[in-house]
C-alpha atoms as a PDB file:
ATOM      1  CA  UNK A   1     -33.272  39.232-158.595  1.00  0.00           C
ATOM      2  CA  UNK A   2     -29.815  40.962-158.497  1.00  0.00           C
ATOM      3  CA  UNK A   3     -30.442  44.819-158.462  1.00  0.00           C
ATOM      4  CA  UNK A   4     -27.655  47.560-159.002  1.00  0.00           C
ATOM      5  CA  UNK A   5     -28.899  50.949-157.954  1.00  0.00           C
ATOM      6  CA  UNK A   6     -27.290  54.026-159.449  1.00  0.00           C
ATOM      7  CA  UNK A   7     -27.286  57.651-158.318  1.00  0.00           C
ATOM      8  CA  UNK A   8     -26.888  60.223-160.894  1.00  0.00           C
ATOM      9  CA  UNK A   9     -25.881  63.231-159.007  1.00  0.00           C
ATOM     10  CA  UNK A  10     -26.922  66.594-160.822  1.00  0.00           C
ATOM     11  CA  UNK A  11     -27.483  64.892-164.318  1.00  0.00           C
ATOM     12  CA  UNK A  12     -28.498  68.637-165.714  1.00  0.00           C
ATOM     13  CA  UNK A  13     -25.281  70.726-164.847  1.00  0.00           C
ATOM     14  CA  UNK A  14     -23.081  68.085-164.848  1.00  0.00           C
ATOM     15  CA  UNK A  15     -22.650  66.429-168.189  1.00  0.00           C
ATOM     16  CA  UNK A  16     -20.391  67.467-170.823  1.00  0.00           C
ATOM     17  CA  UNK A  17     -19.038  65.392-173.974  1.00  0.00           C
ATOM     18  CA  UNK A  18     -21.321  62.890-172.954  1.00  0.00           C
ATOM     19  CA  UNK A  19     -20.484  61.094-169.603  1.00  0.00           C
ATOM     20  CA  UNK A  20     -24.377  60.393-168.883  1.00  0.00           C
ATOM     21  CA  UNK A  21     -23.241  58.362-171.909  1.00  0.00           C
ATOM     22  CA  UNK A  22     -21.439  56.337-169.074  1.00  0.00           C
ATOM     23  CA  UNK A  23     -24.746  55.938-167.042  1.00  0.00           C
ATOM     24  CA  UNK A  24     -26.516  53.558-170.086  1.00  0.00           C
ATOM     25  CA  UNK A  25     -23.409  51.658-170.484  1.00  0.00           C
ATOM     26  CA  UNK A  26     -23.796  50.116-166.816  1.00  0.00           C
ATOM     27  CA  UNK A  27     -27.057  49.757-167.215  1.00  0.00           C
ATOM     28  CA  UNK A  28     -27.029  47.816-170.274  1.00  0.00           C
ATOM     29  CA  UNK A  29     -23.872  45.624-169.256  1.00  0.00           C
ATOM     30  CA  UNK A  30     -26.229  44.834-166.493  1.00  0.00           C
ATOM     31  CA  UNK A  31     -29.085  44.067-168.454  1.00  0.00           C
ATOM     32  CA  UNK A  32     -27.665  42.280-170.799  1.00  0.00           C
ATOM     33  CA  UNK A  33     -26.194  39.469-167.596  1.00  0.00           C
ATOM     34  CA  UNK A  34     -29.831  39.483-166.496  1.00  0.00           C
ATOM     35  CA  UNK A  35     -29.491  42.198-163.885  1.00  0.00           C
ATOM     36  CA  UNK A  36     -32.185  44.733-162.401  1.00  0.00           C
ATOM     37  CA  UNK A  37     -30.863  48.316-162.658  1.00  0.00           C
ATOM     38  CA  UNK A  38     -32.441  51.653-161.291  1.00  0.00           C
ATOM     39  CA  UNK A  39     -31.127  54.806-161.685  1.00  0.00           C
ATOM     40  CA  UNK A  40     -32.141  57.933-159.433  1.00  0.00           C
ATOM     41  CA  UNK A  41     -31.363  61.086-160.960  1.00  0.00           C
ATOM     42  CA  UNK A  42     -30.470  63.957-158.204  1.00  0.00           C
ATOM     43  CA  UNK A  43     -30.704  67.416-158.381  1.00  0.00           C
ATOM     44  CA  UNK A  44     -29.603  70.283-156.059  1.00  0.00           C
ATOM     45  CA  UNK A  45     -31.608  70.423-153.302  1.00  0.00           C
ATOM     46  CA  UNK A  46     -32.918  66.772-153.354  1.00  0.00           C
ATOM     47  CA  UNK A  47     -32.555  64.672-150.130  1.00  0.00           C
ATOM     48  CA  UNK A  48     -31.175  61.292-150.081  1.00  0.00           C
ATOM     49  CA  UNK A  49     -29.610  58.633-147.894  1.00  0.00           C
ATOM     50  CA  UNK A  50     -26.249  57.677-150.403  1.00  0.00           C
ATOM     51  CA  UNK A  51     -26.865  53.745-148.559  1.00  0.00           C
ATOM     52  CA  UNK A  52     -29.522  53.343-150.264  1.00  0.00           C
ATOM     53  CA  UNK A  53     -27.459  52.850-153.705  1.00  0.00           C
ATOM     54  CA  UNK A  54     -24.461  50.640-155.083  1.00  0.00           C
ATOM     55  CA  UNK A  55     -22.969  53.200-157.347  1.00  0.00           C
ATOM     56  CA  UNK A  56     -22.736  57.120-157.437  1.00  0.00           C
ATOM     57  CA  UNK A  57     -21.951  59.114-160.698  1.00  0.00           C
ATOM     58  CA  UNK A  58     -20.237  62.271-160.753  1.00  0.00           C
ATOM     59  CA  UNK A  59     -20.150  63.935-164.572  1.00  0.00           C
ATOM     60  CA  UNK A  60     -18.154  67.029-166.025  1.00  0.00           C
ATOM     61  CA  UNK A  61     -19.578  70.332-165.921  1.00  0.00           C
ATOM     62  CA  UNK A  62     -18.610  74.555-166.367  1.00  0.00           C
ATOM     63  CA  UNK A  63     -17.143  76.368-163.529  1.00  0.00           C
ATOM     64  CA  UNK A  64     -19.949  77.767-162.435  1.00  0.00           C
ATOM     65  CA  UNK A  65     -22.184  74.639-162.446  1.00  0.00           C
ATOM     66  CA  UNK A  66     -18.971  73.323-159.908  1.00  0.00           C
ATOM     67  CA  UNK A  67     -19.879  75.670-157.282  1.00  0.00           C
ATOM     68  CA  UNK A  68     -23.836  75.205-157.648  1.00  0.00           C
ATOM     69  CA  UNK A  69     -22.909  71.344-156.982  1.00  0.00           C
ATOM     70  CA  UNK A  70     -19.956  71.849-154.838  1.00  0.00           C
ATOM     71  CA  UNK A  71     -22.433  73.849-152.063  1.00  0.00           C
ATOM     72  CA  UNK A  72     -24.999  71.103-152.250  1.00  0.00           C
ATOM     73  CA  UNK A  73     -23.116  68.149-152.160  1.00  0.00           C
ATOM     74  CA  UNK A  74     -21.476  69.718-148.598  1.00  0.00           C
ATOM     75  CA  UNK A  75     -25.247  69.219-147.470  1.00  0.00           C
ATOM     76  CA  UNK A  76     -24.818  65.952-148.116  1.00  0.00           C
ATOM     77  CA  UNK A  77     -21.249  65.153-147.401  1.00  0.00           C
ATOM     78  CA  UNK A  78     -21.961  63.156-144.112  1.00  0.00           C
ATOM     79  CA  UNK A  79     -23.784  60.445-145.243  1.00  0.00           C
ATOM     80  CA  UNK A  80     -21.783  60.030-148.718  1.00  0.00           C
ATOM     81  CA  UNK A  81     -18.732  59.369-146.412  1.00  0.00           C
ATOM     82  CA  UNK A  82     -20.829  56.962-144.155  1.00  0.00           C
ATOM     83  CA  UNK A  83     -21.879  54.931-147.635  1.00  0.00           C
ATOM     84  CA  UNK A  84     -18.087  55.574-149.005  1.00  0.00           C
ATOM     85  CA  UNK A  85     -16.715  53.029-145.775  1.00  0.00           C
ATOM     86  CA  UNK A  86     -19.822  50.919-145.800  1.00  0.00           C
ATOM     87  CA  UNK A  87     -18.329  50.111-149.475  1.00  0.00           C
ATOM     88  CA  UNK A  88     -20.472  52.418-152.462  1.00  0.00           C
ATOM     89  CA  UNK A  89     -18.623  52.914-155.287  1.00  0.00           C
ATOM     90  CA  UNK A  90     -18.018  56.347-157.142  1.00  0.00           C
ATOM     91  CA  UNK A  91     -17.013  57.314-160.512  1.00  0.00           C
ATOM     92  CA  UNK A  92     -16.127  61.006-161.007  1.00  0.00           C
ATOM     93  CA  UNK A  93     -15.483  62.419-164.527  1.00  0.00           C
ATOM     94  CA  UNK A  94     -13.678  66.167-164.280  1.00  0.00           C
ATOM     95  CA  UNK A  95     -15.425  68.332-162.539  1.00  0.00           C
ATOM     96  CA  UNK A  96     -17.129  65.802-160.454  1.00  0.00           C
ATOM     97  CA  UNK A  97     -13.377  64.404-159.736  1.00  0.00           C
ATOM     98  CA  UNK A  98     -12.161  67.950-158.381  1.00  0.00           C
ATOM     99  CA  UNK A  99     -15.580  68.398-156.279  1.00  0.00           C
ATOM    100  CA  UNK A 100     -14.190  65.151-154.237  1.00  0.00           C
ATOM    101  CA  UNK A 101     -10.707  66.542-153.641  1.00  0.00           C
ATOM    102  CA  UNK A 102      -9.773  69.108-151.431  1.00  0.00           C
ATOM    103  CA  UNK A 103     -10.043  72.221-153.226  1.00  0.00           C
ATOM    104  CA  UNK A 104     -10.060  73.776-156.742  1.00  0.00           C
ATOM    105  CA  UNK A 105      -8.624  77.036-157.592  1.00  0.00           C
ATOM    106  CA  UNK A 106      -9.954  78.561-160.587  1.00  0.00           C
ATOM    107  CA  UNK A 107      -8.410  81.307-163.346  1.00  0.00           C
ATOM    108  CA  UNK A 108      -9.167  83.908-160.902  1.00  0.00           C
ATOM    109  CA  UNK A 109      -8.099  82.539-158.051  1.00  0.00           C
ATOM    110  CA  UNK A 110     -11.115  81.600-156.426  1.00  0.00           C
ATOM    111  CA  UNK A 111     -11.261  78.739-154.070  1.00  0.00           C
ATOM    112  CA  UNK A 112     -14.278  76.389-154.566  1.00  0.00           C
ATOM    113  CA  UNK A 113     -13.960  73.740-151.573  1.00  0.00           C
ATOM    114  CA  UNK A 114     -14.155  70.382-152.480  1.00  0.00           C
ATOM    115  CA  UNK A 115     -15.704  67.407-150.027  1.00  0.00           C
ATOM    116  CA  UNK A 116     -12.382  66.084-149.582  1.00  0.00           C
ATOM    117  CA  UNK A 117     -12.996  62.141-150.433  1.00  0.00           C
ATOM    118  CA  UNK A 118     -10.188  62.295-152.177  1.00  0.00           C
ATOM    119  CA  UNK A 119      -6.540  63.494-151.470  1.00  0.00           C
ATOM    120  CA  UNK A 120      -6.257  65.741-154.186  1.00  0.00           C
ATOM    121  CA  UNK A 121      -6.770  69.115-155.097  1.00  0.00           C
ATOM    122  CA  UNK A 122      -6.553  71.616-158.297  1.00  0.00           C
ATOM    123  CA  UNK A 123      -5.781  74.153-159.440  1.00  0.00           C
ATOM    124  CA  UNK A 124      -6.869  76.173-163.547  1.00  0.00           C
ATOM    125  CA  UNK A 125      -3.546  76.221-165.491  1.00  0.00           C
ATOM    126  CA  UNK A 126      -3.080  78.361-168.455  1.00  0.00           C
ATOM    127  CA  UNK A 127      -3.186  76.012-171.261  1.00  0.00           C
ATOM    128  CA  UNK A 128      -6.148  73.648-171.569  1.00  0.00           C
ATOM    129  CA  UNK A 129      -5.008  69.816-172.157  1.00  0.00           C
ATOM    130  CA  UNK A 130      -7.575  68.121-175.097  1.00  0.00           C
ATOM    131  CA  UNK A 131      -7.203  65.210-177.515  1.00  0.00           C
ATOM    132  CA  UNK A 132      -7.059  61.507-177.071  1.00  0.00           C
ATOM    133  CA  UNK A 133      -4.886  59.658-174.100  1.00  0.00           C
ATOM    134  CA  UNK A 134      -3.602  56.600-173.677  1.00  0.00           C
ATOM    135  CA  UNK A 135      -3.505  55.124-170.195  1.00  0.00           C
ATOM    136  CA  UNK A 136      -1.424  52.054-168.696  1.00  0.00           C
ATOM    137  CA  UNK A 137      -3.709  50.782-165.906  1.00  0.00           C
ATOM    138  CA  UNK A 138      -2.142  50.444-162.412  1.00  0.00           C
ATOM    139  CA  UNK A 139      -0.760  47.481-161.363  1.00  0.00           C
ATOM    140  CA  UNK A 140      -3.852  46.510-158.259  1.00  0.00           C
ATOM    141  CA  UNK A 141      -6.244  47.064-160.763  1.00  0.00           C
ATOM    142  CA  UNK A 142      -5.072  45.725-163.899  1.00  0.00           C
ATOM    143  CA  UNK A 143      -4.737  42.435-161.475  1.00  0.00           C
ATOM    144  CA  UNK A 144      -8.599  42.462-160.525  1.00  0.00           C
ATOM    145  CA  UNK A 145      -9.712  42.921-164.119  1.00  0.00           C
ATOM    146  CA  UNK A 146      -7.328  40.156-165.129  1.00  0.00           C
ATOM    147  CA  UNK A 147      -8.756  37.791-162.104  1.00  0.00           C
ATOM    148  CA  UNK A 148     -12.122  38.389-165.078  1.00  0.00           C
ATOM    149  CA  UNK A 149     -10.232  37.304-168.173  1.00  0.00           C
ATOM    150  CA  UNK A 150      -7.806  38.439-170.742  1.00  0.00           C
ATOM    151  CA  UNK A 151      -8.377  42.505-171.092  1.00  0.00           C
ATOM    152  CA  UNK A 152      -6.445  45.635-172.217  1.00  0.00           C
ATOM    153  CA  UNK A 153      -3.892  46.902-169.564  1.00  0.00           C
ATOM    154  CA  UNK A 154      -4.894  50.151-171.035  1.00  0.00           C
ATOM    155  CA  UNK A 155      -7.303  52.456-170.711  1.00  0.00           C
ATOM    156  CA  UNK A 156      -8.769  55.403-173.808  1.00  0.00           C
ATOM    157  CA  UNK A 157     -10.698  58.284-173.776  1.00  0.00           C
ATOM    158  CA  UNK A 158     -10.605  62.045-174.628  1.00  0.00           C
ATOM    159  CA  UNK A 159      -9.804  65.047-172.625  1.00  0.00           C
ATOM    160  CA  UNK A 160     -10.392  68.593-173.085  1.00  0.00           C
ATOM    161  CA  UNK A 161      -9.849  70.381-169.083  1.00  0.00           C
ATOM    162  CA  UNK A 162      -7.782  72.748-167.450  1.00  0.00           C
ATOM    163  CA  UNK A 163      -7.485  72.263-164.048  1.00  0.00           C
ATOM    164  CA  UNK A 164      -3.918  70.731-163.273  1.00  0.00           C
ATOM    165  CA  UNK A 165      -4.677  68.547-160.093  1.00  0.00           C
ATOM    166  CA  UNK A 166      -2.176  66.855-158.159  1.00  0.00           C
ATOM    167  CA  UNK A 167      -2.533  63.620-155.688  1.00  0.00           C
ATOM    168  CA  UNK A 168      -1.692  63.372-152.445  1.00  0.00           C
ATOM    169  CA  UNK A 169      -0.136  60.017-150.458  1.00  0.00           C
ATOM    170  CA  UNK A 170      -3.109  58.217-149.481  1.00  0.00           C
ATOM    171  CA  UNK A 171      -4.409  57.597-153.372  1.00  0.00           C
ATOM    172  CA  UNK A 172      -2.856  56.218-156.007  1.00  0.00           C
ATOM    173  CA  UNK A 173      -3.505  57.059-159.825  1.00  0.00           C
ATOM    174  CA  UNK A 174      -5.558  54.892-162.616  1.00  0.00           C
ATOM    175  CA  UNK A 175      -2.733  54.704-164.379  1.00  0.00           C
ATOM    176  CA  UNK A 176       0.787  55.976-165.924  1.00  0.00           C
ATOM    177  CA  UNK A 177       0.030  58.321-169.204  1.00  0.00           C
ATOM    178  CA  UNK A 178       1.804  57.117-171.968  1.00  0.00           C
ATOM    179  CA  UNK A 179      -0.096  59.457-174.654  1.00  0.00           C
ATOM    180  CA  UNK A 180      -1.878  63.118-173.239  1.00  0.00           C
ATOM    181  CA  UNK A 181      -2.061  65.308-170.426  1.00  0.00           C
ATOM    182  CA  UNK A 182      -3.717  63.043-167.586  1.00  0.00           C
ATOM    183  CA  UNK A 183      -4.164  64.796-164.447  1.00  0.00           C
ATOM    184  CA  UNK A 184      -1.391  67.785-164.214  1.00  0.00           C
ATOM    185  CA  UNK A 185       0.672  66.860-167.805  1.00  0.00           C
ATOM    186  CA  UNK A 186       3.874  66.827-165.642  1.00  0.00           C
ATOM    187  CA  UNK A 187       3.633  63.601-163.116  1.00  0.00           C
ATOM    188  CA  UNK A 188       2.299  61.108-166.578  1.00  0.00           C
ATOM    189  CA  UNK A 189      -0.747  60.055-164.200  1.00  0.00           C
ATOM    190  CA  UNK A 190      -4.007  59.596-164.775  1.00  0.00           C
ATOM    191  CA  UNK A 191      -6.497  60.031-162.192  1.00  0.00           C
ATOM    192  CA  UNK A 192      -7.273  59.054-158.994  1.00  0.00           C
ATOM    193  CA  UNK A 193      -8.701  55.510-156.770  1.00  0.00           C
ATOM    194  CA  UNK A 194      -8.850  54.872-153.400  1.00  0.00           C
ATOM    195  CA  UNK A 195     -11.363  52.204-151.551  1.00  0.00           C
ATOM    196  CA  UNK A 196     -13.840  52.523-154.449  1.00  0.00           C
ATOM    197  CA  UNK A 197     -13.763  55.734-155.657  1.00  0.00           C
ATOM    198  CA  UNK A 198     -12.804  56.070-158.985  1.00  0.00           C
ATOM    199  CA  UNK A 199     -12.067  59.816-160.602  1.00  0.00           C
ATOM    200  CA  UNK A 200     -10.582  60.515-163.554  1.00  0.00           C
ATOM    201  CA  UNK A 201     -10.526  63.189-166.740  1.00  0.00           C
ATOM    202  CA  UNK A 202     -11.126  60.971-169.408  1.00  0.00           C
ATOM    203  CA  UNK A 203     -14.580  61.454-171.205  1.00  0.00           C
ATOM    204  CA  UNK A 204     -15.508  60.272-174.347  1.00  0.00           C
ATOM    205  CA  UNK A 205     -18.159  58.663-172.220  1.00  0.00           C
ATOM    206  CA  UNK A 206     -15.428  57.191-170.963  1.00  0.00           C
ATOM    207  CA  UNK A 207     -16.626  53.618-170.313  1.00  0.00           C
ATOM    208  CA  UNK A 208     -17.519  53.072-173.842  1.00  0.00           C
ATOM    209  CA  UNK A 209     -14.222  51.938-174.901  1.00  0.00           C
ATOM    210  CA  UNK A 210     -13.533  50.956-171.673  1.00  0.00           C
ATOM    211  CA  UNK A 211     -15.481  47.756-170.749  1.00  0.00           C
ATOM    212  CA  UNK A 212     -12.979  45.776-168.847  1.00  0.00           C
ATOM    213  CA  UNK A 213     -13.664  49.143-166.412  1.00  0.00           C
ATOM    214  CA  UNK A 214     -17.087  49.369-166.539  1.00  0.00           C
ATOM    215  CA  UNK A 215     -17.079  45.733-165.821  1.00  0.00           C
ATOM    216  CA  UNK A 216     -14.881  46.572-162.798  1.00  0.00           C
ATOM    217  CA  UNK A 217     -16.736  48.829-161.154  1.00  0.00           C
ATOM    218  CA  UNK A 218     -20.211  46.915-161.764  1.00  0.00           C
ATOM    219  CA  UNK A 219     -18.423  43.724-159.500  1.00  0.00           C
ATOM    220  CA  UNK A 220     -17.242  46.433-157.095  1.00  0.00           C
ATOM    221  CA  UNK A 221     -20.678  47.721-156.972  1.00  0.00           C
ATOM    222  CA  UNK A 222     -22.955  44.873-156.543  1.00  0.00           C
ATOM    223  CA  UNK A 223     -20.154  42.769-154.158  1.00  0.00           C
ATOM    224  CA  UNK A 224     -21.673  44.887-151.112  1.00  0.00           C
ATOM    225  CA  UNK A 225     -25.125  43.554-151.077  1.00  0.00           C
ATOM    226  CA  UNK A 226     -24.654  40.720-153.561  1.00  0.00           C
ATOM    227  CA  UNK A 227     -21.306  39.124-152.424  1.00  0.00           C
ATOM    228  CA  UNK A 228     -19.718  36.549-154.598  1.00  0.00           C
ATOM    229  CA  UNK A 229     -21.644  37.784-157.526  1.00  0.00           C
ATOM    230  CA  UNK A 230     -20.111  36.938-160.574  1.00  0.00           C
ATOM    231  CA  UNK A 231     -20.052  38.837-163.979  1.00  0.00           C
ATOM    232  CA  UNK A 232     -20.597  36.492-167.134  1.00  0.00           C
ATOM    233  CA  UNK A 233     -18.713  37.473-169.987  1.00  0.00           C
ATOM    234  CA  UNK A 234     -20.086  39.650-172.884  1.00  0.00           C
ATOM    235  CA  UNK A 235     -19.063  39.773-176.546  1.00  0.00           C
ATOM    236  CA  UNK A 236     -17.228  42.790-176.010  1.00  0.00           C
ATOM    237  CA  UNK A 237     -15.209  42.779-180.101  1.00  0.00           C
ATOM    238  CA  UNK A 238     -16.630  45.865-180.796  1.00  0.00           C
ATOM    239  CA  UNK A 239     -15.796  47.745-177.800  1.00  0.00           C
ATOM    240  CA  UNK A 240     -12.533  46.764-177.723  1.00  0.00           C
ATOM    241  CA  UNK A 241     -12.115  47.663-181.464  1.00  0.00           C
ATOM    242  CA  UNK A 242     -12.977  50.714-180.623  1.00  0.00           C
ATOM    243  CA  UNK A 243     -10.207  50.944-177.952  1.00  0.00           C
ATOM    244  CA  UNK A 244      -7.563  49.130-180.485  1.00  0.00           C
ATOM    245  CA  UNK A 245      -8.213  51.833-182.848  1.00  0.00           C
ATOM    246  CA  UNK A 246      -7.586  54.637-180.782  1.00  0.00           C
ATOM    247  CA  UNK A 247      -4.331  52.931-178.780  1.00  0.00           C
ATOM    248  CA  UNK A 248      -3.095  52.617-182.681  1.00  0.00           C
ATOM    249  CA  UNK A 249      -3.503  55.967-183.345  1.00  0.00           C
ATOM    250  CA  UNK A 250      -1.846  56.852-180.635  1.00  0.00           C
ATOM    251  CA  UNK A 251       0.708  55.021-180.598  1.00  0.00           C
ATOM    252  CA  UNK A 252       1.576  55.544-184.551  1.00  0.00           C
ATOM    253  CA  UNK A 253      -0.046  52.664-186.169  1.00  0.00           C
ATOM    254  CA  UNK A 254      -1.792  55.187-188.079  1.00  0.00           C
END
């Protein structure tokens, strides 16, 4: 039977406004297509080989719960690079999306060195960004969730952050802002993707309203081990209510 296997990296100091939420979503979208899922929860100081899952998780967390995580996943930066080009998929919420840039600078000045997965780095700005954004998908992905079916070209979620963190050439953004802050609130992007890491700073959990993206990186994740895998669709009216209501809001429908 089909198995996706899911590494929760630091589940207790990473996980604010609910992105574990964003762990039980995959899981049940699995489930519910017939689908084994396992999840392994990590914590500092736990060894692991990353090639042994399909999918790692990266929540929000404080400042100081960044360096506690930033320190141990160095330790284990070799071998989530070796799974990152053998094809594992990541989603990084916040604080988990700065630890895979370069660097992030915080109110003090302090530098806490990220892995550098990701060509990005950050830096604390004086004003935090919050509320609800409004995303319009990039163009390469919004064409692999359409090769799926009709969905939104948008993406919804809420942020509350701020770090101000900037992309360098070799990744593009999820998508242009058309409602928040997104990643710096100067460039209107949102995010971060390259190969199959995902990062971004919407929480909310994010994937909730989000299904088209959940769905995306579920195919992503199971196409290493599982290839031509196919995702049957789910009744997905609520979900995408839930996303309707808060584009309309945003957008003055309201």
């Amino acid at each position: 039977m089909i198995k996706l296997r899911i590494c929760h990296l630091y589940p207790e100091i990473l996980n604010l406004y609910g992105d574990t939420g964003n762990i039980r979503i995959l899981q049940q979208r699995s489930t519910w297509r017939g689908f084994q899922t396992e999840v392994d929860r990590v914590q500092p100081g736990q060894e692991l080989d990353f090639s042994d899952y399909d999918l790692v998780f990266l929540g929000g967390g404080a400042d100081f719960d960044q360096v506690l995580a930033a320190q141990d996943l160095e330790q284990k930066r070799g071998s989530l690079e070796s799974a990152v080009q053998d094809g594992l998929v990541i989603l990084a919420i916040c604080g988990g999306y700065q630890l895979l840039g370069r660097y992030y600078k915080n109110q003090t000045g302090e530098i806490v060195p990220g892995i550098g997965l990701l060509d990005v780095y950050t830096e604390a700005g004086a004003k935090r960004m919050k509320g609800d954004v409004l995303v319009e998908l990039d163009q390469g992905i919004r064409a692999e969730i359409d090769d799926v079916g009709a969905r939104p070209g948008t993406l919804v979620g809420f942020e509350n952050h701020s770090g101000r963190t900037y992309l360098g050439p070799t990744v593009r953004p999820l998508g242009r802002v058309l409602k928040g802050g997104g990643n710096n609130g100067e460039d209107r992007c949102e995010g971060a993707w390259c190969k199959n890491i995902f990062a971004t700073y919407l929480h909310g959990p994010f994937l909730s309203k989000n299904p088209h993206f959940a769905d995306l990186l579920i195919s992503r994740a199971l196409a290493r081990r599982w290839p031509g895998t196919t995702l049957a669709p789910l009744d997905d009216r609520l979900e995408y209510q839930a996303h309707q209501v808060i584009k309309d809001r945003l957008t003055g429908f309201w």
